[in-house]
C-alpha atoms as a PDB file:
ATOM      1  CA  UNK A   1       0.000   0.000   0.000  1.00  0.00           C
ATOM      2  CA  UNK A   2       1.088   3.762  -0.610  1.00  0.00           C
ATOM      3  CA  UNK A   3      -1.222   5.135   1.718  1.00  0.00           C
ATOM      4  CA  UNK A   4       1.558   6.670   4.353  1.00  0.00           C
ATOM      5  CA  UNK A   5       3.000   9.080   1.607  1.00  0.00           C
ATOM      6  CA  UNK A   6      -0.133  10.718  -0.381  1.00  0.00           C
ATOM      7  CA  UNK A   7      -2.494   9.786   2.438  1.00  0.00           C
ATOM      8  CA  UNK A   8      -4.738   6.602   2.574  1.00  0.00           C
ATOM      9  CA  UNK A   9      -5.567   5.334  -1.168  1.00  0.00           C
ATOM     10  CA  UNK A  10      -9.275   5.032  -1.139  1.00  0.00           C
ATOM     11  CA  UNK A  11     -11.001   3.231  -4.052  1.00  0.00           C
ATOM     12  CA  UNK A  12     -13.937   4.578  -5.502  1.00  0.00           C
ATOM     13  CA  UNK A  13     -16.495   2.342  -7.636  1.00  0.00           C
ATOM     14  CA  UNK A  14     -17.731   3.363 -10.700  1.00  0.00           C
ATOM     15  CA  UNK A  15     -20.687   3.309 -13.445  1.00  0.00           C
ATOM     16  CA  UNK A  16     -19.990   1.846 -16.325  1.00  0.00           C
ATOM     17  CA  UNK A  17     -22.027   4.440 -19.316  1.00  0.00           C
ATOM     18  CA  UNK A  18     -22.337   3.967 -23.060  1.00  0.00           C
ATOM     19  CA  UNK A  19     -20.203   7.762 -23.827  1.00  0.00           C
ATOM     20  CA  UNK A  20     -20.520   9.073 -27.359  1.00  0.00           C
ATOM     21  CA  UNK A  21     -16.943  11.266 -28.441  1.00  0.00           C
ATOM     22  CA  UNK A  22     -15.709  11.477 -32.131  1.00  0.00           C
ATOM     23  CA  UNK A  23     -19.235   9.676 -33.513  1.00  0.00           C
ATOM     24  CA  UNK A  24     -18.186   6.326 -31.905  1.00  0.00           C
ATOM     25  CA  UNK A  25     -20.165   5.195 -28.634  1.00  0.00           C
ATOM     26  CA  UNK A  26     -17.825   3.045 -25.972  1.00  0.00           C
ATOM     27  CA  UNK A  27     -18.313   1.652 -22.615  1.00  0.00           C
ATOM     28  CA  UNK A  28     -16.966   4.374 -20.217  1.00  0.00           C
ATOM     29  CA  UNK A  29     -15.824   4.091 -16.562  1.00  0.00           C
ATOM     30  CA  UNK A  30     -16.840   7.735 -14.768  1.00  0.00           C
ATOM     31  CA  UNK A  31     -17.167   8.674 -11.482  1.00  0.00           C
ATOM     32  CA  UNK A  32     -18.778  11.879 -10.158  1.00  0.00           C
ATOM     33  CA  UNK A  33     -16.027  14.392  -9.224  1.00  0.00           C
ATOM     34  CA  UNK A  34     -17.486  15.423  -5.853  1.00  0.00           C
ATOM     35  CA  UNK A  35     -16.985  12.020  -4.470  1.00  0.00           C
ATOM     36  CA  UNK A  36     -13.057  12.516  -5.990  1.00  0.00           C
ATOM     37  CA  UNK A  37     -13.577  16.142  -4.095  1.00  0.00           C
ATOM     38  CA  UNK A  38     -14.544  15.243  -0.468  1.00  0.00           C
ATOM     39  CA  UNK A  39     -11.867  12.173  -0.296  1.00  0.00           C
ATOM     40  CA  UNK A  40      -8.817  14.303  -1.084  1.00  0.00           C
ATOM     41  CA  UNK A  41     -10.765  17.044   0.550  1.00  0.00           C
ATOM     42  CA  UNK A  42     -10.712  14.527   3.895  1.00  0.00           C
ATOM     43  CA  UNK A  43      -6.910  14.129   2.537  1.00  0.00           C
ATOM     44  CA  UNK A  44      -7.163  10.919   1.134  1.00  0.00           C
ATOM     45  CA  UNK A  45      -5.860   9.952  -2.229  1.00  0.00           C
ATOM     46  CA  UNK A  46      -9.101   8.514  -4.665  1.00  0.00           C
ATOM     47  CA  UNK A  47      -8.430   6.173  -7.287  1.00  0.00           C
ATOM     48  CA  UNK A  48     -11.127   4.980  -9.642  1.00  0.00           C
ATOM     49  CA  UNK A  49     -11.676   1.469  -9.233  1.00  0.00           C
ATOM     50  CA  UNK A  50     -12.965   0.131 -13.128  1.00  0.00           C
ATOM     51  CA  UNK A  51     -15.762  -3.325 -13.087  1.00  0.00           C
ATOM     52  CA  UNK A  52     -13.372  -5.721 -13.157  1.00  0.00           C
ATOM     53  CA  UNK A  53     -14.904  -9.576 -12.426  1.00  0.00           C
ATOM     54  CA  UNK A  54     -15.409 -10.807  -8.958  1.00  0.00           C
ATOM     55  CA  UNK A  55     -12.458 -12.814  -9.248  1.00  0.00           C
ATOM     56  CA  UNK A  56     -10.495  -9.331  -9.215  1.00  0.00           C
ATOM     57  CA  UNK A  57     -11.440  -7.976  -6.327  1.00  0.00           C
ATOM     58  CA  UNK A  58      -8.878  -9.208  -3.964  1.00  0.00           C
ATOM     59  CA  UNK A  59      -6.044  -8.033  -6.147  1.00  0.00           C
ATOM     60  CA  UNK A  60      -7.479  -4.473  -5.966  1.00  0.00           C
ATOM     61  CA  UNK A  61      -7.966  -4.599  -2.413  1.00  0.00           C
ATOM     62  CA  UNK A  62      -4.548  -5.976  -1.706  1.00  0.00           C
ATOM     63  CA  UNK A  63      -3.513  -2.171  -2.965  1.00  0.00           C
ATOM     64  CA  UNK A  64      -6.475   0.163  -1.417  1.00  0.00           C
ATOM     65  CA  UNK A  65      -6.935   1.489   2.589  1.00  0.00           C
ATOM     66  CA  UNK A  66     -10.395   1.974   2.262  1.00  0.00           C
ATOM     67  CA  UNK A  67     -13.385   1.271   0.096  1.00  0.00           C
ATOM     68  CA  UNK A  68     -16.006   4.241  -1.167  1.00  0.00           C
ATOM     69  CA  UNK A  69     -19.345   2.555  -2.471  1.00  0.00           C
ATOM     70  CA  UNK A  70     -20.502   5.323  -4.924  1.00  0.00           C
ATOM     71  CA  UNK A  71     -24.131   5.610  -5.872  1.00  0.00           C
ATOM     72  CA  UNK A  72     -25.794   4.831  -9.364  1.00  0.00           C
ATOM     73  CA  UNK A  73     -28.438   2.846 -10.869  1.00  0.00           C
ATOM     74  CA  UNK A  74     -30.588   0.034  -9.132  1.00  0.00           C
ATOM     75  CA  UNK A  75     -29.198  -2.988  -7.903  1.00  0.00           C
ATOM     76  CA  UNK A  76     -30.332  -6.491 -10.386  1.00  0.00           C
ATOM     77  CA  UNK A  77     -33.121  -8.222  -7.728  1.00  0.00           C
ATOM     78  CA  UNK A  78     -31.098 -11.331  -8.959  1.00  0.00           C
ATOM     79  CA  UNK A  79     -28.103 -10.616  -6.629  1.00  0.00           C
ATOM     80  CA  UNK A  80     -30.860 -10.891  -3.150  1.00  0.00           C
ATOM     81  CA  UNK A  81     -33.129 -13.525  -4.725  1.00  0.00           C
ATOM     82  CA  UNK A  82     -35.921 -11.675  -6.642  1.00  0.00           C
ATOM     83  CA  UNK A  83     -37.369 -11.428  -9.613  1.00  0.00           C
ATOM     84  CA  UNK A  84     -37.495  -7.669 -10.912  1.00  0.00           C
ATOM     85  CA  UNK A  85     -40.182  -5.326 -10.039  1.00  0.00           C
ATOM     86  CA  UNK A  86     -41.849  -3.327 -12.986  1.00  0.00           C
ATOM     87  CA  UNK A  87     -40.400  -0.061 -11.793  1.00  0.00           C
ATOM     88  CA  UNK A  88     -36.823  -0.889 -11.269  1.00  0.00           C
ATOM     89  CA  UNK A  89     -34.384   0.992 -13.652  1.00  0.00           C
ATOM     90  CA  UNK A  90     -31.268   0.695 -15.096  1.00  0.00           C
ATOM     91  CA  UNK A  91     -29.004  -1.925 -13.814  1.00  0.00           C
ATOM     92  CA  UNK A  92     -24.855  -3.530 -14.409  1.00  0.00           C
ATOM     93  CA  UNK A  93     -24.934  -7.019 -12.961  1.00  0.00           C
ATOM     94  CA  UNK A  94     -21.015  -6.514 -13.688  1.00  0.00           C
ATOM     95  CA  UNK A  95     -20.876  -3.675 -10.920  1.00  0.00           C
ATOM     96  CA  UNK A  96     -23.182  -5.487  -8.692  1.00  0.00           C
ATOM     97  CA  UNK A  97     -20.764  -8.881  -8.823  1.00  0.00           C
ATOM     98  CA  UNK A  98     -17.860  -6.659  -8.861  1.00  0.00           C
ATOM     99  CA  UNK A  99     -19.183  -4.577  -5.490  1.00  0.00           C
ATOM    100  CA  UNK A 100     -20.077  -7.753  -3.891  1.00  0.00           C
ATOM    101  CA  UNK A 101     -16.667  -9.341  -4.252  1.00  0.00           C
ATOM    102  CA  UNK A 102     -15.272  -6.060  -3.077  1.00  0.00           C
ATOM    103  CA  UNK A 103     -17.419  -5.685   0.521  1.00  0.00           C
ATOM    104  CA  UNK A 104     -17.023  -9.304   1.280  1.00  0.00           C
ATOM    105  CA  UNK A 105     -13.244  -9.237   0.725  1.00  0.00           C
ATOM    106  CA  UNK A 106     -13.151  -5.677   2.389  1.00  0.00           C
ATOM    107  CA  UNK A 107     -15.172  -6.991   5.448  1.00  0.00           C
ATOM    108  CA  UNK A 108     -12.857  -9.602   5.830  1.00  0.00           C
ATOM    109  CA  UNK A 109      -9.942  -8.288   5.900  1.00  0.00           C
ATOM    110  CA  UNK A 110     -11.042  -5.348   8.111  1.00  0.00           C
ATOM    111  CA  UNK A 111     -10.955  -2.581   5.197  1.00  0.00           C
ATOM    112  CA  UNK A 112     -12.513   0.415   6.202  1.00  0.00           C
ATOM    113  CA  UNK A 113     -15.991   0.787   3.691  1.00  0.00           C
ATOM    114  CA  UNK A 114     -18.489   3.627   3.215  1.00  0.00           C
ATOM    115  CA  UNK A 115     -21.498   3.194   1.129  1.00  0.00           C
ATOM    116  CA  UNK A 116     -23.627   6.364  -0.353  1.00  0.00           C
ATOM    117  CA  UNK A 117     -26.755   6.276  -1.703  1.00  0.00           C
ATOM    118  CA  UNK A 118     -26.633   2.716  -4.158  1.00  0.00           C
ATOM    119  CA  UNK A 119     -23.642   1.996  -1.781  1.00  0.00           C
ATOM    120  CA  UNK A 120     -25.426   1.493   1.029  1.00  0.00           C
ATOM    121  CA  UNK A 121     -28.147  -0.761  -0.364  1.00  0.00           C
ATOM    122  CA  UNK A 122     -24.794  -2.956  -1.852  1.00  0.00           C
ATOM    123  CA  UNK A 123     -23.649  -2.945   1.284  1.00  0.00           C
ATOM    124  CA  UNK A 124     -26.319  -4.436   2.338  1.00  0.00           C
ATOM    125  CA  UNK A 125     -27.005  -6.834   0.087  1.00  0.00           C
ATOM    126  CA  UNK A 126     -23.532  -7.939   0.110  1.00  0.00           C
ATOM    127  CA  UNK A 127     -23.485  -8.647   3.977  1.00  0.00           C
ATOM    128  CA  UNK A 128     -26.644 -10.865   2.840  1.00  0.00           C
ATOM    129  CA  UNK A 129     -30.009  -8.382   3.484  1.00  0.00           C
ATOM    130  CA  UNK A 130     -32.130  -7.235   0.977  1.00  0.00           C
ATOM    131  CA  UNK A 131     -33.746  -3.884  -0.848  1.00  0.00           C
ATOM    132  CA  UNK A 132     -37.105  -2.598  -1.579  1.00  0.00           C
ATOM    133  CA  UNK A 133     -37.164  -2.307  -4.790  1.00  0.00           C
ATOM    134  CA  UNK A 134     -39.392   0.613  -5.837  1.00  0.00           C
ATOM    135  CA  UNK A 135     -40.593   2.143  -1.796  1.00  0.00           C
ATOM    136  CA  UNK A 136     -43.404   3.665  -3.391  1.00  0.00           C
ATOM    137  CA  UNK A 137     -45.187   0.669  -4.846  1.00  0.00           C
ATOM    138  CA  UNK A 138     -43.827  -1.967  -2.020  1.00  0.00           C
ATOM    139  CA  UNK A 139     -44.320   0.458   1.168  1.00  0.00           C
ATOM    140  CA  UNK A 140     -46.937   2.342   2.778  1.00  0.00           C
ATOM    141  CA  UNK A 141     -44.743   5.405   2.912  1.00  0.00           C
ATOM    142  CA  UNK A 142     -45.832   8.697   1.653  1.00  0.00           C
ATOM    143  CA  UNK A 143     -43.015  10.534   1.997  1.00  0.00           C
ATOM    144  CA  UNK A 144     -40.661  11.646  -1.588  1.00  0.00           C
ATOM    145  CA  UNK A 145     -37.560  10.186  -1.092  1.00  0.00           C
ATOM    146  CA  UNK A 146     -36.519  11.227  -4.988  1.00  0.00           C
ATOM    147  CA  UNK A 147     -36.051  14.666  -4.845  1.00  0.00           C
ATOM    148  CA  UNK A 148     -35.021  16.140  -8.610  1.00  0.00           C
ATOM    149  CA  UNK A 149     -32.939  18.768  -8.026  1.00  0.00           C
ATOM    150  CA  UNK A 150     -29.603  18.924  -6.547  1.00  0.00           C
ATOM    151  CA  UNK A 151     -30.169  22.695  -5.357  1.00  0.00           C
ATOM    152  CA  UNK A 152     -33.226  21.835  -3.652  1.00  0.00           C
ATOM    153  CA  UNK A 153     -30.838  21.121  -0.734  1.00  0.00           C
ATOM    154  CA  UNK A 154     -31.614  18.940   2.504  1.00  0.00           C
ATOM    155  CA  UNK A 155     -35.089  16.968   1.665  1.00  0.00           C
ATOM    156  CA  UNK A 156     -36.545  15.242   4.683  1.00  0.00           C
ATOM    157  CA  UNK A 157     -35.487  14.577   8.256  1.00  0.00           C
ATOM    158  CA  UNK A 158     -33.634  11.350   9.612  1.00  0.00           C
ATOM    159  CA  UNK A 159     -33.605  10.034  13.147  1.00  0.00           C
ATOM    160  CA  UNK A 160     -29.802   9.207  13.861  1.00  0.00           C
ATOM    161  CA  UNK A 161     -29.581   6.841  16.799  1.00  0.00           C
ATOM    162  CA  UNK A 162     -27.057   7.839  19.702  1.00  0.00           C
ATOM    163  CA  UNK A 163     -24.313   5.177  20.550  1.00  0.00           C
ATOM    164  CA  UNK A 164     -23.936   4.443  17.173  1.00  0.00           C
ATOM    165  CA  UNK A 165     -20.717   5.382  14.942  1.00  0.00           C
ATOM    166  CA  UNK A 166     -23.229   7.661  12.900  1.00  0.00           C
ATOM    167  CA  UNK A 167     -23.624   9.186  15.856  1.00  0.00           C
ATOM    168  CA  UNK A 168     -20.234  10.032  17.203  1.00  0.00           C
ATOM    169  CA  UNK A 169     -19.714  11.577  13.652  1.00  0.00           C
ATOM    170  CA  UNK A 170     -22.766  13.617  13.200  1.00  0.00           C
ATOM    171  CA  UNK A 171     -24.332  13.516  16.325  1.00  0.00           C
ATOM    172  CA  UNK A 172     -27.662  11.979  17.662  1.00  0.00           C
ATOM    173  CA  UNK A 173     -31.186  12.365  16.905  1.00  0.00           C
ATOM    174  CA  UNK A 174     -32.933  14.754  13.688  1.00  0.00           C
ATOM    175  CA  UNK A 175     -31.206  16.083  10.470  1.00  0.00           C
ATOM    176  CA  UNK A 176     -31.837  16.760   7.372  1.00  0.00           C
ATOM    177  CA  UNK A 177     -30.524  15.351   4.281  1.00  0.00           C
ATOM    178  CA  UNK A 178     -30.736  15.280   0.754  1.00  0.00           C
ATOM    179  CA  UNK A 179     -32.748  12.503  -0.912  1.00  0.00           C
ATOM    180  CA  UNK A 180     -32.163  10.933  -4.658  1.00  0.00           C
ATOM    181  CA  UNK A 181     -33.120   7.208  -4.542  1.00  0.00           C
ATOM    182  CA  UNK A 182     -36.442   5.103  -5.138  1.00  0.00           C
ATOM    183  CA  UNK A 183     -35.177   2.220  -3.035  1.00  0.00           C
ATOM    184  CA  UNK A 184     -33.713   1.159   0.412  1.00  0.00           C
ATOM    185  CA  UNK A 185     -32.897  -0.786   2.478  1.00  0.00           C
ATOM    186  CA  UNK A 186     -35.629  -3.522   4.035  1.00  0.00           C
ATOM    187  CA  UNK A 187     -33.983  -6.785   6.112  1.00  0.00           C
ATOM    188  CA  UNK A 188     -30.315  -5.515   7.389  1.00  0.00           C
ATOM    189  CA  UNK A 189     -27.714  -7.780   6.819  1.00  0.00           C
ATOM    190  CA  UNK A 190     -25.910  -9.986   9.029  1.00  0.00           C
ATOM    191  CA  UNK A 191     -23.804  -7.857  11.565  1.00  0.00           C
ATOM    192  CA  UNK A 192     -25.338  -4.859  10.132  1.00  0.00           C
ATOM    193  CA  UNK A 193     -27.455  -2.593  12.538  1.00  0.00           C
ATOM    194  CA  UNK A 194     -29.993  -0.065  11.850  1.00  0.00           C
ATOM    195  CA  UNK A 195     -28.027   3.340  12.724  1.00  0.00           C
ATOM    196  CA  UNK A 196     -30.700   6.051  11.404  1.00  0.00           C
ATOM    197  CA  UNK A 197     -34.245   5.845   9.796  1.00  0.00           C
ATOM    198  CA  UNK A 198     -36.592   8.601   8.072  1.00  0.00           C
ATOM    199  CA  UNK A 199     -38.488  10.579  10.431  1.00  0.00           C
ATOM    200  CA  UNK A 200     -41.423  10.861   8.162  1.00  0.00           C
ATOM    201  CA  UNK A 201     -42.104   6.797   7.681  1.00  0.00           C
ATOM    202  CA  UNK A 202     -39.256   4.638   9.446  1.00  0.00           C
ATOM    203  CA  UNK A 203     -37.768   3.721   6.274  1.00  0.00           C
ATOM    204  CA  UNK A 204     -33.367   2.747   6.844  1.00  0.00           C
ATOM    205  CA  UNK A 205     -31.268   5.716   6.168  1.00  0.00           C
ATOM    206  CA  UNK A 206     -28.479   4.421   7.948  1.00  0.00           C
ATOM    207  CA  UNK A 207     -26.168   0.731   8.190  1.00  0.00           C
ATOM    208  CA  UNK A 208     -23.219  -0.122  10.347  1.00  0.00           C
ATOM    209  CA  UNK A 209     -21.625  -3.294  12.047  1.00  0.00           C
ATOM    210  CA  UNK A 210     -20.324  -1.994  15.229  1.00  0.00           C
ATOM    211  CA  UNK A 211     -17.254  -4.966  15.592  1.00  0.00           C
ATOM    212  CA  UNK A 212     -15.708  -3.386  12.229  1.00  0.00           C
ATOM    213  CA  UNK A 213     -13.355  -1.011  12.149  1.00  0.00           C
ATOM    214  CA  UNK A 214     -15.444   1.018   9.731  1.00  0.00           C
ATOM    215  CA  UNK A 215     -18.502  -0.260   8.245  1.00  0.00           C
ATOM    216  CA  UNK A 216     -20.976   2.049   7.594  1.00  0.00           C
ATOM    217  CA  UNK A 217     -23.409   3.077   4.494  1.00  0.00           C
ATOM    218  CA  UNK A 218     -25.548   6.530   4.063  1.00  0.00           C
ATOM    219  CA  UNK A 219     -29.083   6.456   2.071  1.00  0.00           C
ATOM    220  CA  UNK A 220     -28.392   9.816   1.215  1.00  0.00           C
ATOM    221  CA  UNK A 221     -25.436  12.374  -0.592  1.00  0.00           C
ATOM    222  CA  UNK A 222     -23.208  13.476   1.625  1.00  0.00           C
ATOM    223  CA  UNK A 223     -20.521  14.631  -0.975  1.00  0.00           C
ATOM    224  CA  UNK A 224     -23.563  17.175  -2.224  1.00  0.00           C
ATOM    225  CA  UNK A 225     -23.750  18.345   1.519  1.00  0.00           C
ATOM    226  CA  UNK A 226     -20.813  21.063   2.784  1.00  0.00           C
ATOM    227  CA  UNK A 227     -21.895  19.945   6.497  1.00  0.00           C
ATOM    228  CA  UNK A 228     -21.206  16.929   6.666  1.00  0.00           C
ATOM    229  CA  UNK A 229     -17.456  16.495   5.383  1.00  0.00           C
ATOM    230  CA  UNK A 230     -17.052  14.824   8.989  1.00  0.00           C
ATOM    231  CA  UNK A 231     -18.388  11.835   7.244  1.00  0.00           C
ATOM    232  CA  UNK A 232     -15.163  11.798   5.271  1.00  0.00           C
ATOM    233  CA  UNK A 233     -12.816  12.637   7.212  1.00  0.00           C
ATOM    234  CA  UNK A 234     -13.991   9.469   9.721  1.00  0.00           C
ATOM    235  CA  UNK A 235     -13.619   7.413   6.965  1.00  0.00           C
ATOM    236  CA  UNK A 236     -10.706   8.326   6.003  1.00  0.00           C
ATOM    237  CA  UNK A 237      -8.887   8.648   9.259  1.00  0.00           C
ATOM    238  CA  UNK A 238      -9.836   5.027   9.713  1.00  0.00           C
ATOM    239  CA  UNK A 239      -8.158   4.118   6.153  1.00  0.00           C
ATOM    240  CA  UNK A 240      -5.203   5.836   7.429  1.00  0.00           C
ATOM    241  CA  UNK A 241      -5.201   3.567  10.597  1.00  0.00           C
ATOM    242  CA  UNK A 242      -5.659   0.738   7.986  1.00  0.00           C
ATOM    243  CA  UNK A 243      -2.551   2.011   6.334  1.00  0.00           C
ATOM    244  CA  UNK A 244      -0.268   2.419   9.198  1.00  0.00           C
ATOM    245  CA  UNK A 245      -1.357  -1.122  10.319  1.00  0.00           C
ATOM    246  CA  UNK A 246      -0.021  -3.119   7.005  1.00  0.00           C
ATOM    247  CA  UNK A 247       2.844  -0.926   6.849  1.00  0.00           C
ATOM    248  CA  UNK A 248       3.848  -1.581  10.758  1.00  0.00           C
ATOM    249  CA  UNK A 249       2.888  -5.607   9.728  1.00  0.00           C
ATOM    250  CA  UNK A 250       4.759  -5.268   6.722  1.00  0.00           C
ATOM    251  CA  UNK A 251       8.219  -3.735   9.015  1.00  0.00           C
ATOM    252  CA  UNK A 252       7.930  -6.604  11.170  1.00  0.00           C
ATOM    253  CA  UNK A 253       7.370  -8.980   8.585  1.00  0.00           C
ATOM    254  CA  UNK A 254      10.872  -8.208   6.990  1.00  0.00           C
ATOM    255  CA  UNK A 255      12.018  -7.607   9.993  1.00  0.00           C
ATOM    256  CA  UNK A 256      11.436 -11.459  10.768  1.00  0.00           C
ATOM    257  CA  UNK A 257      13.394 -12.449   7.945  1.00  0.00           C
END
């Protein structure tokens, strides 16, 4: 790992689009730059991380501090056991396999993970829960959860539950945050606890196992949200922990010799 001289090397998952430049169309790896922004603005160092197969994972992770789940489109049912629901949108079973790969070999290992938006419902699914997958159609909730403007700022309240990681970061009980997702997060997934829910209907806005070192998935934007950049630097404090640990196992490793 390089993590000790440019800061913790955080991977960031991407979407794979179909980009049109010079009249050809090709399958493009991007990433929004305001996740890029609030890692090196936490002073990490963020690295794209392209959807390689499953069977890759381990060889990226054996060069990263810490994972970023990004958000995107929905989830394929297939990867928690359903069939798909008429109003489910666009979805890359690559990413999903990919993503799944990466939070199981992440977990394992003790790799510091934070899931946004689409991250946090991988998260999920990878630790073995499940997703609603439209809330509107498969939920009594009335409350929009897709707002459609970025500008239109913090959408609806949250609950954030004290004694909880979340909590130590942000602080307990009611905020506001920004909304941009017609799923969530229904059965929480082995080891995973229920860290913050919608004030409006109870819905998860929040995931974390409490014996990781940093396990924790969002519902909501916090790279959109100047507040909250605490978010980031936790996480990435906790990569550079990550860091220093390998490198002082790696020393004594040698060392050994």
């Amino acid at each position: 790992m390089i993590g000790d001289m440019n800061g913790p090397v955080i991977g960031l998952t991407s979407r794979t689009l179909a980009l049109e430049a010079a009249r050809k169309t090709r399958p493009t790896e991007t990433v929004s730059r305001s996740y890029v922004e609030a890692i090196e603005g936490a002073g990490g160092l963020a690295v794209l991380l392209p959807n390689a197969g499953p069977a890759e994972a381990e060889r990226y992770l054996d060069l990263l501090d810490g994972i970023l789940l990004t958000g995107g489109d929905d989830p394929h049912p297939r990867v928690f056991g359903e069939e798909p629901h008429p109003r489910i949108e666009l979805v890359d079973e690559r990413r999903d396999g990919f993503e799944i790969a990466l939070v199981r070999g992440a977990r394992e290992r003790g790799t510091p993970i934070l899931g946004l938006c689409r991250g946090v419902q991988m998260l999920n699914i990878a630790c073995g829960g499940d997703i609603y997958q439209d809330i509107a159609s498969q939920t009594d909730s009335k409350l929009q959860h897709a707002q459609r403007r970025l500008d239109d700022g913090p959408w609806h309240e949250i609950e954030i539950r004290g004694g909880t990681r979340l909590a130590r970061i942000l602080g307990a009980g009611r905020r506001r945050v920004n909304s941009f997702h017609h799923q969530a997060c229904r059965r929480p997934g082995e080891g995973l606890e229920i860290t913050a829910v919608a004030a409006g209907d109870g819905l998860t806005e929040a995931l974390e196992d409490p014996r990781h070192p940093f396990l924790l998935g969002v519902q909501w934007h916090p790279e959109l949200a100047p507040d909250e950049k605490k978010l980031f630097e936790a996480f990435v404090e906790a990569a550079g922990e990550q860091a220093r640990t390998a490198s002082k196992e790696t020393r004594s490793g040698r060392s050994g010799r």
